[in-house]
Protein backbone atom coordinates (compact mmCIF):
# COMPACT_ATOMS: atom_id res chain seq x y z
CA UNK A 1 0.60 -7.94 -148.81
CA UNK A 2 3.76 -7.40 -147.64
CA UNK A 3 6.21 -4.97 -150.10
CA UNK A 4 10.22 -5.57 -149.53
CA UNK A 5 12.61 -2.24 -150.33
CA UNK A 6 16.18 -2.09 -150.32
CA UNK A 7 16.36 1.46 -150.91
CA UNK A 8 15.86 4.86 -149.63
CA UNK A 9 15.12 6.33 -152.60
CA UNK A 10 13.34 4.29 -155.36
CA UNK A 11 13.20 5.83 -158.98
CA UNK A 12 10.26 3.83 -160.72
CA UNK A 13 9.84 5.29 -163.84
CA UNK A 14 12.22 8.55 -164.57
CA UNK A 15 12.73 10.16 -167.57
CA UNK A 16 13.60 13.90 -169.17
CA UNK A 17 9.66 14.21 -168.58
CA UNK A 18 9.35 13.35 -165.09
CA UNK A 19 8.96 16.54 -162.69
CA UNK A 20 11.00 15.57 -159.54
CA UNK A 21 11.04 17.03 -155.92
CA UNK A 22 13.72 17.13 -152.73
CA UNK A 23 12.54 15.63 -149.29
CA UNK A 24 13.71 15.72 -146.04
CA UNK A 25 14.76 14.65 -143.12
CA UNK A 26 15.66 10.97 -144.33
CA UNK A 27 15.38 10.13 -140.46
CA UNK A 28 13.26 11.41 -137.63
CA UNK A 29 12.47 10.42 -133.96
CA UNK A 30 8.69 11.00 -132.05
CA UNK A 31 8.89 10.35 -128.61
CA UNK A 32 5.40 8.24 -127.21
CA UNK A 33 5.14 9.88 -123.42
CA UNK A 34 3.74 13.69 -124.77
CA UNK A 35 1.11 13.10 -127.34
CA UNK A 36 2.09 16.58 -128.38
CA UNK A 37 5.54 15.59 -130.27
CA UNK A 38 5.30 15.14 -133.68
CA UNK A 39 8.33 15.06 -136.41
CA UNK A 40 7.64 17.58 -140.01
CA UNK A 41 8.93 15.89 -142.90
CA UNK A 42 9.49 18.68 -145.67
CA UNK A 43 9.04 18.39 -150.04
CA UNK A 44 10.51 20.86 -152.10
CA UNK A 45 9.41 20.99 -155.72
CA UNK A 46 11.96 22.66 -157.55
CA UNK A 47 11.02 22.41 -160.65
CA UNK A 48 8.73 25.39 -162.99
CA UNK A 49 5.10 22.74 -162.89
CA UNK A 50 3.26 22.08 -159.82
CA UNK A 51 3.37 18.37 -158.58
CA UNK A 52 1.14 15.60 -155.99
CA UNK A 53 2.71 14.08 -153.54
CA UNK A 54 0.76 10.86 -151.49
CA UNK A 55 2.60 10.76 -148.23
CA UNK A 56 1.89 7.49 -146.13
CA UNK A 57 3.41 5.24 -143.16
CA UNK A 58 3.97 1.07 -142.82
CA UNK A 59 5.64 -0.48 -140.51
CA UNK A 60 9.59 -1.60 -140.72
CA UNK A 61 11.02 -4.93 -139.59
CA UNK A 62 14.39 -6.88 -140.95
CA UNK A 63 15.70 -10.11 -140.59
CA UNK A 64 18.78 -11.33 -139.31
CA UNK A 65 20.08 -10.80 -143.10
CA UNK A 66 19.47 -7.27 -143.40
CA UNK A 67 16.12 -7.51 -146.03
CA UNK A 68 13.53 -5.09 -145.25
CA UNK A 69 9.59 -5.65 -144.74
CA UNK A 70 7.57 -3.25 -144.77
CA UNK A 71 3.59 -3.62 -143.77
CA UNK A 72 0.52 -1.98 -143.13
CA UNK A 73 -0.39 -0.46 -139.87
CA UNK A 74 -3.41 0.63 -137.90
CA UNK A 75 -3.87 4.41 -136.74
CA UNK A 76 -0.98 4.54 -134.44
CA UNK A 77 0.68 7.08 -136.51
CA UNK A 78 -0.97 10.14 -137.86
CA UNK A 79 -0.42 11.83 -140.95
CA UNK A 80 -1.18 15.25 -142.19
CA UNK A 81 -1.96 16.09 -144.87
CA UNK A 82 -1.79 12.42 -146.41
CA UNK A 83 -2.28 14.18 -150.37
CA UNK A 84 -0.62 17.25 -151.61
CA UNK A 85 -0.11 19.36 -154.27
CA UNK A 86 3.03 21.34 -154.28
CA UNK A 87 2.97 24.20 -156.71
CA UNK A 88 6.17 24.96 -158.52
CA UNK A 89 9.09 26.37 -156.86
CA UNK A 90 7.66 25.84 -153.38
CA UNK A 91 7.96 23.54 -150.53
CA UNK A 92 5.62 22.43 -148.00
CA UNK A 93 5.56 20.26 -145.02
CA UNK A 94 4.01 17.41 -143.53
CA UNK A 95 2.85 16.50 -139.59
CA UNK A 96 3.70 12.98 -138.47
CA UNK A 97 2.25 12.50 -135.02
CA UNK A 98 1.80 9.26 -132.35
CA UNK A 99 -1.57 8.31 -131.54
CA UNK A 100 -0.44 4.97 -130.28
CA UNK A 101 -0.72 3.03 -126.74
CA UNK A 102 0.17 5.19 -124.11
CA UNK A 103 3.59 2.59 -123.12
CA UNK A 104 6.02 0.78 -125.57
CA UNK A 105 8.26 -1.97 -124.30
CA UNK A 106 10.84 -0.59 -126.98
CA UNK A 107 11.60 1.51 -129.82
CA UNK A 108 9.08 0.93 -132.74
CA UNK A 109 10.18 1.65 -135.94
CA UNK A 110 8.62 2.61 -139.52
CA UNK A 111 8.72 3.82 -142.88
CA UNK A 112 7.44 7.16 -143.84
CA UNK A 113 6.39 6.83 -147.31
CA UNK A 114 6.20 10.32 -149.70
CA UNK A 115 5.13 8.71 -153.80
CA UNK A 116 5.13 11.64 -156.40
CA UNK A 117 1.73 10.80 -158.33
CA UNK A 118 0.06 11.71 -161.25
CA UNK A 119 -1.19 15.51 -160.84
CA UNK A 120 -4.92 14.80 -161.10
CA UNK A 121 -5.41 13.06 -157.77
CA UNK A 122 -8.74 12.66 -157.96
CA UNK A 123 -8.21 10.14 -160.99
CA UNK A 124 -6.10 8.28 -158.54
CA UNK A 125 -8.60 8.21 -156.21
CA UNK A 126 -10.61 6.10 -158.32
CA UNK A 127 -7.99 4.05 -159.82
CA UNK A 128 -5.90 2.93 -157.30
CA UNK A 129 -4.58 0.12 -159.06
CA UNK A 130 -3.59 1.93 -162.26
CA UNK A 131 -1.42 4.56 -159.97
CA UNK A 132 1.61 5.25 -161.68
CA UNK A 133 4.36 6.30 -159.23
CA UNK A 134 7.13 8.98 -160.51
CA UNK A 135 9.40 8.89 -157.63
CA UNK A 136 9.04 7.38 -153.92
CA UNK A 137 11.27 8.83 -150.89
CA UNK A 138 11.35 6.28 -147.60
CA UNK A 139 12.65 8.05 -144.41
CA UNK A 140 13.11 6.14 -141.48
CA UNK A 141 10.50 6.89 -138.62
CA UNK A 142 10.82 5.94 -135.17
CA UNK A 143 8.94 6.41 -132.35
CA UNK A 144 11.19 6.30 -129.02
CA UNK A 145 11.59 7.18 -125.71
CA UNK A 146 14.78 9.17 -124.44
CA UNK A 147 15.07 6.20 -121.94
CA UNK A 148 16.11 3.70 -124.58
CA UNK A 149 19.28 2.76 -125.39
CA UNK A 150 21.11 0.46 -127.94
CA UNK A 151 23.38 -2.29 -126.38
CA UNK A 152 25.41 -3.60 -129.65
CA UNK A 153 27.56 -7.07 -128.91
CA UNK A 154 29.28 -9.20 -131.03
CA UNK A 155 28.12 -12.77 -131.15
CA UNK A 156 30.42 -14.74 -133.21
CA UNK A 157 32.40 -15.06 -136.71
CA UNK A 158 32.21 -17.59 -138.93
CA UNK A 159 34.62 -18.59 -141.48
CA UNK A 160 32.92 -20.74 -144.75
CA UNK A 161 35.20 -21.13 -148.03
CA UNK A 162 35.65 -17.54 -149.09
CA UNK A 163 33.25 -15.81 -147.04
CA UNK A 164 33.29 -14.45 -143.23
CA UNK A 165 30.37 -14.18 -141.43
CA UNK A 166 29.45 -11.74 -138.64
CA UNK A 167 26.93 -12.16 -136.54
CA UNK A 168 26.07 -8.78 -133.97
CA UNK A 169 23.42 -8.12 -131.25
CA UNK A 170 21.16 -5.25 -130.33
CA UNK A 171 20.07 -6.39 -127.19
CA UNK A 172 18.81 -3.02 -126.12
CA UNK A 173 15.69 -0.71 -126.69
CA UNK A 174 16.72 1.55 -129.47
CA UNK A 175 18.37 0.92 -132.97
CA UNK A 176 22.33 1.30 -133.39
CA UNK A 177 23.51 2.76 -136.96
CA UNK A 178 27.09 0.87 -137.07
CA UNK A 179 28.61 4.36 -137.80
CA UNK A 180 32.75 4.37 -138.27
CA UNK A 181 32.66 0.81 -137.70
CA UNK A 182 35.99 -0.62 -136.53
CA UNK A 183 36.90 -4.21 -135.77
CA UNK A 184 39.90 -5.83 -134.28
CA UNK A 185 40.27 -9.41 -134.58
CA UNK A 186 43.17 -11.55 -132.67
CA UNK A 187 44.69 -14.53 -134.60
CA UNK A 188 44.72 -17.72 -132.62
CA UNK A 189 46.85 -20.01 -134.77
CA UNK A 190 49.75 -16.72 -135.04
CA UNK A 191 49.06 -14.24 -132.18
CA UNK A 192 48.82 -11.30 -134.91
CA UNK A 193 46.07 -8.87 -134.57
CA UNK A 194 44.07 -7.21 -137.53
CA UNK A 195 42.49 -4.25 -137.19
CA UNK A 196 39.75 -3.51 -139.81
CA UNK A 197 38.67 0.05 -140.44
CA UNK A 198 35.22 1.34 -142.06
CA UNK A 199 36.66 1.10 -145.35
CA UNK A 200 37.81 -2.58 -144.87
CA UNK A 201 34.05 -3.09 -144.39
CA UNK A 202 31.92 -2.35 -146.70
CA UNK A 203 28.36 -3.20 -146.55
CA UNK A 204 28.57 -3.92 -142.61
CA UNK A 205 29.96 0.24 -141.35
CA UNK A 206 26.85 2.25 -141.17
CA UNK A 207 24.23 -0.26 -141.43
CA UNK A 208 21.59 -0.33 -139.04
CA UNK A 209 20.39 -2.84 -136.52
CA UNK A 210 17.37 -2.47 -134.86
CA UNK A 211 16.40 -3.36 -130.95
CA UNK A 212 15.90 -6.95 -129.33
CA UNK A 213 17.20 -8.09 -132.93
CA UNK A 214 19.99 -9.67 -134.62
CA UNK A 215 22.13 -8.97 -137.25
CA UNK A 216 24.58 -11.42 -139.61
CA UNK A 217 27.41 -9.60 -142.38
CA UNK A 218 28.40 -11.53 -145.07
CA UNK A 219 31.90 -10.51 -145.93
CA UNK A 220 34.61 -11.66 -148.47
CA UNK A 221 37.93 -12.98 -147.28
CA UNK A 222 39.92 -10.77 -149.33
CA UNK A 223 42.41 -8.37 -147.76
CA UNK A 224 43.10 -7.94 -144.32
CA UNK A 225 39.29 -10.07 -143.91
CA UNK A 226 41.30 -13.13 -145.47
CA UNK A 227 43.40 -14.14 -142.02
CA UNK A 228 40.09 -14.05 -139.98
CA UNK A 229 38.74 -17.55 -139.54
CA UNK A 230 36.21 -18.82 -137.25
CA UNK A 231 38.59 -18.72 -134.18
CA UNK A 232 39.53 -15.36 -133.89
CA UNK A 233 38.60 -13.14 -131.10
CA UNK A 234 36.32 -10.30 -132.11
CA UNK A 235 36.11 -6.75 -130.41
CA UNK A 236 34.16 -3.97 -132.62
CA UNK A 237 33.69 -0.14 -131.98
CA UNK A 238 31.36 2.41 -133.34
CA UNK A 239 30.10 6.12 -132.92
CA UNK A 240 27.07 5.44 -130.70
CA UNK A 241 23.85 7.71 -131.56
């Protein structure tokens, strides 16, 4: 079955109750050629009870909308250890290594998974389907090559009713966070130019497109947006990774 997130960090069920725990790195590279690199992911339980933590990985893909699919996968990626308790006031750490196919065409990315679970795992164990998750961290994961590159163009704009649409490119091999996104559109109908800085637009600056993929922003045409129309000439810039 495939599960859609929109978030990072997804609070299920949270209340005065509910131990909690920090995790990091919320992104992390493992490069395919040495079968020897791995990435450690590290969980931090801060609090005075000890607490389980189910760590696990699926695979990420998004449309040209931006919504998020995430999937099973085989044993490509290796996890260790998958279960853990952290006791209180301690933090411990977690292996995530390739075991894929020895050549990828282009980055492959994924979701590394950590759920905070019920402390008797061996309940869960048998009761899979009555696991009740406290908290669930989702770090991106890619697996990469220090050959790839992102190649970011800008396709077109399109102007309907209130709305602007943006559609961008990753024709490369690795993804492209749109970080300190800037855009400068030229007017046909009035020769004036707009520039557009990061805070102009939000909900396209420092989202992420990932390789051989597509991307379209929905925007409203409020602000400097509203003298944009389906004419204008488009140039954008970003802080490359």
């Amino acid at each position: 079955m495939k599960l859609k997130f929109s978030l990072f960090l997804v609070v299920l069920l949270f209340s005065s109750n509910t131990l909690a725990f920090k995790f990091s790195p919320m992104s992390a590279s493992i490069g395919y050629k040495n079968k020897e690199s791995s990435a450690l992911f590290y969980m931090e339980n801060d609090s005075d009870q000890p607490i389980a933590v189910q760590v696990s990985v699926a695979k990420r893909e998004m449309d040209i909308n931006g919504n998020e699919t995430n999937t099973k996968i085989g044993n490509e990626i290796i996890i260790f250890p998958t279960q853990l308790i952290i006791p209180a006031n301690e933090k411990r750490s977690v292996k995530v290594s390739w075991n894929g196919k020895d050549k990828i065409e282009s980055e492959l990315a994924y979701r590394l998974i950590a759920e905070q679970l019920p402390i008797d795992l061996e309940k869960t164990k048998n009761k899979k389907a009555n696991i009740k998750v406290l908290l669930r961290y989702m770090a991106a994961l890619y697996v990469t090559d220090d050959d790839f590159s992102s190649d970011v163009k800008f396709n077109s704009v399109k102007r309907n009713e209130n709305k602007l649409s943006f559609e961008l490119e990753n024709r490369g091999k690795k993804h492209q966070v749109l970080a300190n996104l800037h855009i400068k559109a030229s007017i046909e109908k009035n020769k004036k130019e707009v520039e557009l800085k990061p805070e102009d637009l939000k909900g396209m600056t420092g989202e992420n497109i990932l390789p051989q993929s597509k991307r379209i922003f929905t925007l409203p045409r409020e602000g400097k947006l509203s003298e944009i129309d389906s004419n204008s000439k488009v140039k954008i810039s970003f802080e490359k990774d």
